[in-house]
C-alpha atoms as a PDB file:
ATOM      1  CA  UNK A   1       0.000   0.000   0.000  1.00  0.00           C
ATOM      2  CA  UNK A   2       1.583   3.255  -0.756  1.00  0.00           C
ATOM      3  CA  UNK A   3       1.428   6.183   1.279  1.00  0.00           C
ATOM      4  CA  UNK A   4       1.796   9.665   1.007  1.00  0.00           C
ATOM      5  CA  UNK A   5       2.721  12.125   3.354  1.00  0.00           C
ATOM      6  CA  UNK A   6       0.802  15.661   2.908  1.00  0.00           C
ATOM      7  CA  UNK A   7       1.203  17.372   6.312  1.00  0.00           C
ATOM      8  CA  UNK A   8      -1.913  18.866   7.276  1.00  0.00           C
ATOM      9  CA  UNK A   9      -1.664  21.780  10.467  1.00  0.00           C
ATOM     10  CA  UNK A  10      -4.272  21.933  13.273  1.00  0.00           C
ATOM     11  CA  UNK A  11      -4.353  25.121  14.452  1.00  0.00           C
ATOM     12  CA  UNK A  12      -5.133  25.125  18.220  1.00  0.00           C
ATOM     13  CA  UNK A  13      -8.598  24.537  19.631  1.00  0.00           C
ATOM     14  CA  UNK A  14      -9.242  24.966  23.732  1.00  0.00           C
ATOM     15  CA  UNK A  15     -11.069  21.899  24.180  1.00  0.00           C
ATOM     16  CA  UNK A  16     -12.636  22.608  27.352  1.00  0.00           C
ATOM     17  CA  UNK A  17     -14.812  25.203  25.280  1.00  0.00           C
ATOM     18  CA  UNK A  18     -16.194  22.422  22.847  1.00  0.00           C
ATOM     19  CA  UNK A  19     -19.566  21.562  24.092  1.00  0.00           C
ATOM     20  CA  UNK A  20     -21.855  21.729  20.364  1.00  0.00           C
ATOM     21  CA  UNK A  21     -23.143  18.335  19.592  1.00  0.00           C
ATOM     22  CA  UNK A  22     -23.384  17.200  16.014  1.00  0.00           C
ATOM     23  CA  UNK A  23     -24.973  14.351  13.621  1.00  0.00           C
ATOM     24  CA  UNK A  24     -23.384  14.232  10.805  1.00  0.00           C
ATOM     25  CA  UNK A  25     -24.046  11.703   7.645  1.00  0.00           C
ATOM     26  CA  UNK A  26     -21.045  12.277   5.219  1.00  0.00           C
ATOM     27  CA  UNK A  27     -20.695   9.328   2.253  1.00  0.00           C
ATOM     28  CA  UNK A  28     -18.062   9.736  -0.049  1.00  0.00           C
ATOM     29  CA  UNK A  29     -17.370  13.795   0.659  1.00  0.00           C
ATOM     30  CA  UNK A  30     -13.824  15.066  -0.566  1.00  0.00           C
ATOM     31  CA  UNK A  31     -11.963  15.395   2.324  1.00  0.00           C
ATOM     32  CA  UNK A  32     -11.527  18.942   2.013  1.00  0.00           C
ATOM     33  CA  UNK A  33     -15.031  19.820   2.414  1.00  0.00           C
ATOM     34  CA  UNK A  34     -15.263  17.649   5.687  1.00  0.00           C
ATOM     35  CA  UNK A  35     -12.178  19.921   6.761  1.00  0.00           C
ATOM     36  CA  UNK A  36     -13.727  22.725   5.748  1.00  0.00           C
ATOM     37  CA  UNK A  37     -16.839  22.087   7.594  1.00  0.00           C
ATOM     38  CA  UNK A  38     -15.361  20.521  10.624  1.00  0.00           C
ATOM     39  CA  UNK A  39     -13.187  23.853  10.746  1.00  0.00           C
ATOM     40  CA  UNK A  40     -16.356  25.700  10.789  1.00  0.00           C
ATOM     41  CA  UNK A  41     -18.307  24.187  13.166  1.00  0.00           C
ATOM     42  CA  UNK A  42     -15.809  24.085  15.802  1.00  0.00           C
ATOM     43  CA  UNK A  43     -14.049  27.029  14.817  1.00  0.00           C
ATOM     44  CA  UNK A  44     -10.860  25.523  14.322  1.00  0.00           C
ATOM     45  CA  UNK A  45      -7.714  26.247  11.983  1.00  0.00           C
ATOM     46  CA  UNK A  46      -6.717  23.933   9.139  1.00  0.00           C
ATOM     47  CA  UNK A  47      -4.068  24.976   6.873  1.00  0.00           C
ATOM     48  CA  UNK A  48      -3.623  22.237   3.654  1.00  0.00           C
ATOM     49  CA  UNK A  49      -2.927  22.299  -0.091  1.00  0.00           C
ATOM     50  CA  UNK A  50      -6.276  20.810  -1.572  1.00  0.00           C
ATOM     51  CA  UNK A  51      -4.570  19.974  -4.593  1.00  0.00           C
ATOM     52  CA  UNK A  52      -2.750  17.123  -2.254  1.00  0.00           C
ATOM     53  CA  UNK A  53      -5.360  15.858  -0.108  1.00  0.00           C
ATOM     54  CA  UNK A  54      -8.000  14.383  -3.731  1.00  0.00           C
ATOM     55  CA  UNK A  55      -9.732  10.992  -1.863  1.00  0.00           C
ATOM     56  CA  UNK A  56     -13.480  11.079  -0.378  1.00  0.00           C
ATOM     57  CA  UNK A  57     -14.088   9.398   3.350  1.00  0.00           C
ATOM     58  CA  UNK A  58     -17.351   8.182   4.857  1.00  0.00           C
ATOM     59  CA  UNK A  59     -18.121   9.808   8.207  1.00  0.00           C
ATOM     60  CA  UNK A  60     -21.921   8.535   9.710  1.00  0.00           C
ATOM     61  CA  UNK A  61     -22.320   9.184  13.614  1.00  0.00           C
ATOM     62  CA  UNK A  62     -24.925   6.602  15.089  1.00  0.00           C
ATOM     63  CA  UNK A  63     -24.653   9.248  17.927  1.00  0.00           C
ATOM     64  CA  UNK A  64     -24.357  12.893  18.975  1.00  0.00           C
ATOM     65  CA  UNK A  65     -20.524  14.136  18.423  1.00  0.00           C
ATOM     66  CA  UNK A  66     -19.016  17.092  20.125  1.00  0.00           C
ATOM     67  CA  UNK A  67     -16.580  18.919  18.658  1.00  0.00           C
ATOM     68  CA  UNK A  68     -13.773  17.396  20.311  1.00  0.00           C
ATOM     69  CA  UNK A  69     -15.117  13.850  18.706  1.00  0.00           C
ATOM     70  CA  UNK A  70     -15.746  15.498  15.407  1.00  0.00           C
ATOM     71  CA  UNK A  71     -12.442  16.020  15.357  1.00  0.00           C
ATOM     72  CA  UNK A  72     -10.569  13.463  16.712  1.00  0.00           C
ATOM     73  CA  UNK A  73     -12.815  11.743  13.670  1.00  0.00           C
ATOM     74  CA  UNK A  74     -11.653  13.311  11.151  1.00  0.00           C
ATOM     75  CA  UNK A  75      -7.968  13.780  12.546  1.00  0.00           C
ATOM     76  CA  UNK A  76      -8.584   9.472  12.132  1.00  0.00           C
ATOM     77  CA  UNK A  77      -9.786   9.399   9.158  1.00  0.00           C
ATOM     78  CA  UNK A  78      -6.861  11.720   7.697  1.00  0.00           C
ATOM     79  CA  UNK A  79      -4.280   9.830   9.376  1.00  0.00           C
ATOM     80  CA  UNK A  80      -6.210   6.581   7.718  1.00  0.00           C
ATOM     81  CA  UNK A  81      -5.605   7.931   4.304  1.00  0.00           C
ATOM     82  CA  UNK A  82      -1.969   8.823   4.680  1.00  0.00           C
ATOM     83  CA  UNK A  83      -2.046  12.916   5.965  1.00  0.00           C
ATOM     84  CA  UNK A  84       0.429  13.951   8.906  1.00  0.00           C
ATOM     85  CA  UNK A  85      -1.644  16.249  11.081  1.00  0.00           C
ATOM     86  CA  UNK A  86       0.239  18.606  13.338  1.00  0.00           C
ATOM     87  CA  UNK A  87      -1.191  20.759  15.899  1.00  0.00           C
ATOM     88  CA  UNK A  88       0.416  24.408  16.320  1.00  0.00           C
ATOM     89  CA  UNK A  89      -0.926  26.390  19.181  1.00  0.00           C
ATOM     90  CA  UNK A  90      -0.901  30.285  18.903  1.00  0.00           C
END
């Protein structure tokens, strides 16, 4: 299996402030929209190069997610497909 290393920087997120709870019913959605709306709802930094992240991911919650699940989901499912996330505070 090959896999590819496109470094993708969390920009900090207090996580004692992340109470929201979410559904969310994603089937095959590009990656970077899930970023983009992940980054959104819980008002959180991403920094990427779209061009390098091109794969879809599934993402169905059976369950309410807070932020903090939402994304330690997709921080999974990036590290899944290959993506180095790194978290930079300030």
């Amino acid at each position: 299996m090959l896999k590819y290393f496109f470094p993708i920087f969390l920009l900090s997120f207090p996580l004692s402030s992340l109470s929201d709870q979410h559904f969310v019913n994603f089937s095959q959605v590009k990656i970077s929209e899930l970023i983009r709306y992940v980054s959104k709802i819980a008002k959180v930094n991403f920094i990427f190069d779209e061009k390098k992240i091109n794969f879809e991911v599934d993402l169905i919650s059976g369950k309410s997610l807070s932020d903090e699940e939402l994304i330690e989901s997709l921080l999974f499912l990036l590290k899944q497909n290959g993506c180095q996330v790194q978290e930079k505070n300030g």
